[in-house]
N, C-alpha and C. Protein backbone atom coordinates (compact mmCIF):
# COMPACT_ATOMS: atom_id res chain seq x y z
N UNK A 1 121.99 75.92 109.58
CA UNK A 1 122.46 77.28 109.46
C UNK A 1 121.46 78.21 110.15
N UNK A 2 121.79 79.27 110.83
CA UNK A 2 120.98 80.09 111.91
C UNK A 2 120.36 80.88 110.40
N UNK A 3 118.93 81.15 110.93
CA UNK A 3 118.59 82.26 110.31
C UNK A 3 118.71 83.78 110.57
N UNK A 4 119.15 84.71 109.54
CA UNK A 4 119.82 85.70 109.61
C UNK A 4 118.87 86.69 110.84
N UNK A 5 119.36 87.78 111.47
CA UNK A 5 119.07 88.37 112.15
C UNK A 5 118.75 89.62 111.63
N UNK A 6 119.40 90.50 110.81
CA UNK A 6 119.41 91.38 110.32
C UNK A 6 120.61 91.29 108.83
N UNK A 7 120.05 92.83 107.86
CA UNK A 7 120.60 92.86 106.85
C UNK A 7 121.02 94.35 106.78
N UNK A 8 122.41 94.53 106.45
CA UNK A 8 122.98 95.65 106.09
C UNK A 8 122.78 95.74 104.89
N UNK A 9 122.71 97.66 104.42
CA UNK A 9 122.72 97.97 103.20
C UNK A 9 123.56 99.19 103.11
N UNK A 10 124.62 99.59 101.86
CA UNK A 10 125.29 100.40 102.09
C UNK A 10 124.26 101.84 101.55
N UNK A 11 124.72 103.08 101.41
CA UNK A 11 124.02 104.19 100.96
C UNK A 11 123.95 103.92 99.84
N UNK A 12 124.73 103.55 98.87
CA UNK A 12 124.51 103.08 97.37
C UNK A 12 123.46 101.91 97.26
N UNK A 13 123.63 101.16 97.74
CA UNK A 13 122.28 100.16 97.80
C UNK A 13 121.20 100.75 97.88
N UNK A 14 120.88 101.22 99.32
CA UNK A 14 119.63 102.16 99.24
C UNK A 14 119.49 102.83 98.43
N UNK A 15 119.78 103.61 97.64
CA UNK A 15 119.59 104.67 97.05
C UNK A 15 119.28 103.77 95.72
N UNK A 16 119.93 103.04 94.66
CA UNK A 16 119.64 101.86 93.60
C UNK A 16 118.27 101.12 94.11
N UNK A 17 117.57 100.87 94.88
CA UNK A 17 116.44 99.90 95.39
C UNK A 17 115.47 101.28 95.76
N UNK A 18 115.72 102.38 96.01
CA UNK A 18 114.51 103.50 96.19
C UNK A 18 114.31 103.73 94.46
N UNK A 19 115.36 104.14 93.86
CA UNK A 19 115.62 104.48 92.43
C UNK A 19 114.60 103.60 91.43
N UNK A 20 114.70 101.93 91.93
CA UNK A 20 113.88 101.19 91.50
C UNK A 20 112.70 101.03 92.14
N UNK A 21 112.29 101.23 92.98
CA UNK A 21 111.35 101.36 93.60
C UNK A 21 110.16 102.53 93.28
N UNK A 22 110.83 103.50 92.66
CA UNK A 22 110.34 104.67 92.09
C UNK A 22 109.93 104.47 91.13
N UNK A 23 110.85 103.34 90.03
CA UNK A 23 110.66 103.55 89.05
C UNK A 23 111.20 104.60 88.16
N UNK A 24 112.16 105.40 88.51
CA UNK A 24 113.15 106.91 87.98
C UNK A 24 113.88 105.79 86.98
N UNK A 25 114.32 106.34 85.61
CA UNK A 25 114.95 105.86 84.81
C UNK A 25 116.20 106.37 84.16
N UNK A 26 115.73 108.03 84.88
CA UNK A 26 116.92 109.04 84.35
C UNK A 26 117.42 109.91 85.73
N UNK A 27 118.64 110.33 85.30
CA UNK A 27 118.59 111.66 86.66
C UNK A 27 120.00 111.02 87.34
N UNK A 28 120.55 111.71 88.08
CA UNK A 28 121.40 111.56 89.20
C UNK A 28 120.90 111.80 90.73
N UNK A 29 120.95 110.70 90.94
CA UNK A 29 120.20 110.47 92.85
C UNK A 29 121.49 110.37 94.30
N UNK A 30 121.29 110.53 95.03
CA UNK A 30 121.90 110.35 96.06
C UNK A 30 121.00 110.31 97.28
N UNK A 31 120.83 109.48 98.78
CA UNK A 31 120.09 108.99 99.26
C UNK A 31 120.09 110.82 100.25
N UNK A 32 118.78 110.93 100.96
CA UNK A 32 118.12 111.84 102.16
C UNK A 32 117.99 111.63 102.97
N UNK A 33 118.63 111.91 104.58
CA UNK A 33 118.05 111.87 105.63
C UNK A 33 117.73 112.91 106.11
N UNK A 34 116.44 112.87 106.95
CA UNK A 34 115.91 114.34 107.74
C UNK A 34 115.99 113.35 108.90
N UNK A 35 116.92 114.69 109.83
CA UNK A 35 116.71 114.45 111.20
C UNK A 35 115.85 115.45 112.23
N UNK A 36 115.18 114.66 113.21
CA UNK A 36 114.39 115.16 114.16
C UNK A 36 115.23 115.82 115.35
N UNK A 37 115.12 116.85 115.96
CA UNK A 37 115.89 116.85 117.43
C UNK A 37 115.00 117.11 118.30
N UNK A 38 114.59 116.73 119.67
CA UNK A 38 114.07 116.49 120.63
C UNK A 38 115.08 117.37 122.15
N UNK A 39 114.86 118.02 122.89
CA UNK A 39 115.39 117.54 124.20
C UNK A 39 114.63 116.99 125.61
N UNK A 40 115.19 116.72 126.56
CA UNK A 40 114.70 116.43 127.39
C UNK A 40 116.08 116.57 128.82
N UNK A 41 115.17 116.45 129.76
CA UNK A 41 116.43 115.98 131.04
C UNK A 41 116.28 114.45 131.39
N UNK A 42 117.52 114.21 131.38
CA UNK A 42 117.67 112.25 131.29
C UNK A 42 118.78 111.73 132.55
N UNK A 43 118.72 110.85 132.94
CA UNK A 43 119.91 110.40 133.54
C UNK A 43 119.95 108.80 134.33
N UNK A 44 120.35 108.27 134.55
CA UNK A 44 120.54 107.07 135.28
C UNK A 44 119.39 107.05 136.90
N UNK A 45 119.45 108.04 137.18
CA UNK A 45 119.28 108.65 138.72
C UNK A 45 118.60 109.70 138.91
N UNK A 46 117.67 109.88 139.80
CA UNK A 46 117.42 111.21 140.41
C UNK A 46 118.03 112.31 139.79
N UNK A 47 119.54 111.99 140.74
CA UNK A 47 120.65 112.99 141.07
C UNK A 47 121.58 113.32 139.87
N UNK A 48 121.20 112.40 139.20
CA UNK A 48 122.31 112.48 137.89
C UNK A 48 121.32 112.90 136.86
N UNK A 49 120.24 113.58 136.97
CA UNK A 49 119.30 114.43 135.65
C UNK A 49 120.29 115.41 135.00
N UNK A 50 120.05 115.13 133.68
CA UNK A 50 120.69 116.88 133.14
C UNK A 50 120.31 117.09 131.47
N UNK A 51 120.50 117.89 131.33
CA UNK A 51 119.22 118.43 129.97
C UNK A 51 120.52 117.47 128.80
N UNK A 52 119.16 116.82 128.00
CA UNK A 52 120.40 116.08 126.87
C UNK A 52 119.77 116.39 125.61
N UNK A 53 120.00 116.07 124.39
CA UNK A 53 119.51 116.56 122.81
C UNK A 53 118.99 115.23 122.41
N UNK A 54 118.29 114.81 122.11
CA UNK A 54 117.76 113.35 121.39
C UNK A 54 117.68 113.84 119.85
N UNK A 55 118.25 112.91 118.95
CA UNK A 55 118.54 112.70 117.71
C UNK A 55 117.47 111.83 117.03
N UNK A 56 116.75 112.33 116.07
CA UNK A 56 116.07 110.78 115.64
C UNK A 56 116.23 111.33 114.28
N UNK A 57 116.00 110.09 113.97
CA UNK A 57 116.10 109.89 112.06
C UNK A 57 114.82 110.02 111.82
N UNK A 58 113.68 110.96 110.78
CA UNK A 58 112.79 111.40 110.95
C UNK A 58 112.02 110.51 109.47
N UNK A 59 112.81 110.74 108.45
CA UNK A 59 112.72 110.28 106.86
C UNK A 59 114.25 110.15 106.19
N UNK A 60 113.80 108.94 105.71
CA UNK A 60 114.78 108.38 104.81
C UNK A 60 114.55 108.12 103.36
N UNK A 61 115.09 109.45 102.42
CA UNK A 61 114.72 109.00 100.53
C UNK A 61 115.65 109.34 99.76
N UNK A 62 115.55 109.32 99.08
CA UNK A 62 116.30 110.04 97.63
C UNK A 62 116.30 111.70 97.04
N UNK A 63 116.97 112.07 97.25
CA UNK A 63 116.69 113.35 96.53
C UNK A 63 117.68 113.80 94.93
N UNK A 64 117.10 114.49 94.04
CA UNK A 64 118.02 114.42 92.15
C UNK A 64 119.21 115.90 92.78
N UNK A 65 119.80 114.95 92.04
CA UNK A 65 121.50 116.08 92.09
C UNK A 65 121.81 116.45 90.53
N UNK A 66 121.81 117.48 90.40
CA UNK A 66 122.19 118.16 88.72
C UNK A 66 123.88 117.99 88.77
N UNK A 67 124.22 117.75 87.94
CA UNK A 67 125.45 116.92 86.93
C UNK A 67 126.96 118.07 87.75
N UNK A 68 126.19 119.78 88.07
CA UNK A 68 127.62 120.56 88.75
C UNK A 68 127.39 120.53 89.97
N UNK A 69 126.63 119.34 90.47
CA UNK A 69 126.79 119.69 91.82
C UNK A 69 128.37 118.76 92.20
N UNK A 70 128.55 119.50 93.38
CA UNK A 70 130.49 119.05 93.79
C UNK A 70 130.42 117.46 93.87
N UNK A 71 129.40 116.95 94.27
CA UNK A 71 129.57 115.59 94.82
C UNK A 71 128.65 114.66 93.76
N UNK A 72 128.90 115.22 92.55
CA UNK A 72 128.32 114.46 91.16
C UNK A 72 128.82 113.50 91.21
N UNK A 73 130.31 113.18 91.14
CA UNK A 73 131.32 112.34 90.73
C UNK A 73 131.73 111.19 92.16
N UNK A 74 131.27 111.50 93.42
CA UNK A 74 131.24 110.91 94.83
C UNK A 74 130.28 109.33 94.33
N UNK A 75 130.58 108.77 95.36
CA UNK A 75 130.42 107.56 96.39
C UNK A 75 128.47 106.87 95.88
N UNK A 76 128.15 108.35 96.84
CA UNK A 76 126.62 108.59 97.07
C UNK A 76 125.60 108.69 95.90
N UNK A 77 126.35 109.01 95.14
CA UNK A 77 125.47 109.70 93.88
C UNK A 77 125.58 107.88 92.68
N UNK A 78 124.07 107.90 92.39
CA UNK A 78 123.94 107.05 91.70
C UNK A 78 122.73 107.58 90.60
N UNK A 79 123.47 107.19 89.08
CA UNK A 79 122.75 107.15 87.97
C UNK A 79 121.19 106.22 87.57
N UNK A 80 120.49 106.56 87.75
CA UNK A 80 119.24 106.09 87.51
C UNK A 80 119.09 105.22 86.19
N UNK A 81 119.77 106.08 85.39
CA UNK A 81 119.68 105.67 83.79
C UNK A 81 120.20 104.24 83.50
N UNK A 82 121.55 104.35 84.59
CA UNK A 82 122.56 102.94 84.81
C UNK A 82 122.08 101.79 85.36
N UNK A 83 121.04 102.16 86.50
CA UNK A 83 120.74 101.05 87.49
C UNK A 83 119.58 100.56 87.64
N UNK A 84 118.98 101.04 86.49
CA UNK A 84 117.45 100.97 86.36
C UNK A 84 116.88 101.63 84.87
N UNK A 85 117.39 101.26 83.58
CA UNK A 85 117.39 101.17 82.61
C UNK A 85 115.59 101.41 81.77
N UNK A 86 115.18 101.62 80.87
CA UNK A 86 113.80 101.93 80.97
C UNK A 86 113.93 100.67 80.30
C-alpha cells in the first residue's frame, strides 16, 4: 500500500484539534484566517508583465463566538464543552 501523500481536514476538524490543543473546555469556537495581500508585476514574459494582487494565508486559529452571534447554529461553529469535555 503507497504511503499517504497528504491529509485533508475539514474546518470542523481543525477547529475540534486547535480546541484540544488549547485545552478550551467551554465556549463556542469557529476556526480564523488572516490573510496577507502583496502586489507585484508578474507575467510569463517580458511583454506580458502586468500589476497582479498576491493572496497569502498569513495565520490560521480559532477565534470564541457568543451564543447571538448569526452563525451560532452554522457548520463552523464548534462547542468546546462537547468536543473536549473537562
Amino acid at each position: 500500500m503507497a504511503e499517504a501523500q497528504n491529509y485533508v481536514f475539514s474546518y470542523r476538524e481543525l477547529t475540534e484539534t486547535l480546541i484540544k490543543k488549547q485545552g478550551l473546555h467551554e465556549g463556542l469556537w469557529m476556526i480564523y484566517v488572516e490573510f496577507g495581500l502583496g502586489a507585484g508585476n508578474v507575467g510569463p514574459t517580458k511583454e506580458q508583465v502586468m500589476p497582479a494582487a498576491i493572496l497569502s494565508v498569513a495565520k490560521i486559529g480559532i477565534q470564541r463566538v457568543e451564543k447571538d452571534n448569526p452563525l451560532a447554529e452554522s457548520a463552523l461553529i464548534v462547542d468546546a464543552a462537547v468536543v473536549n469535555p473537562a
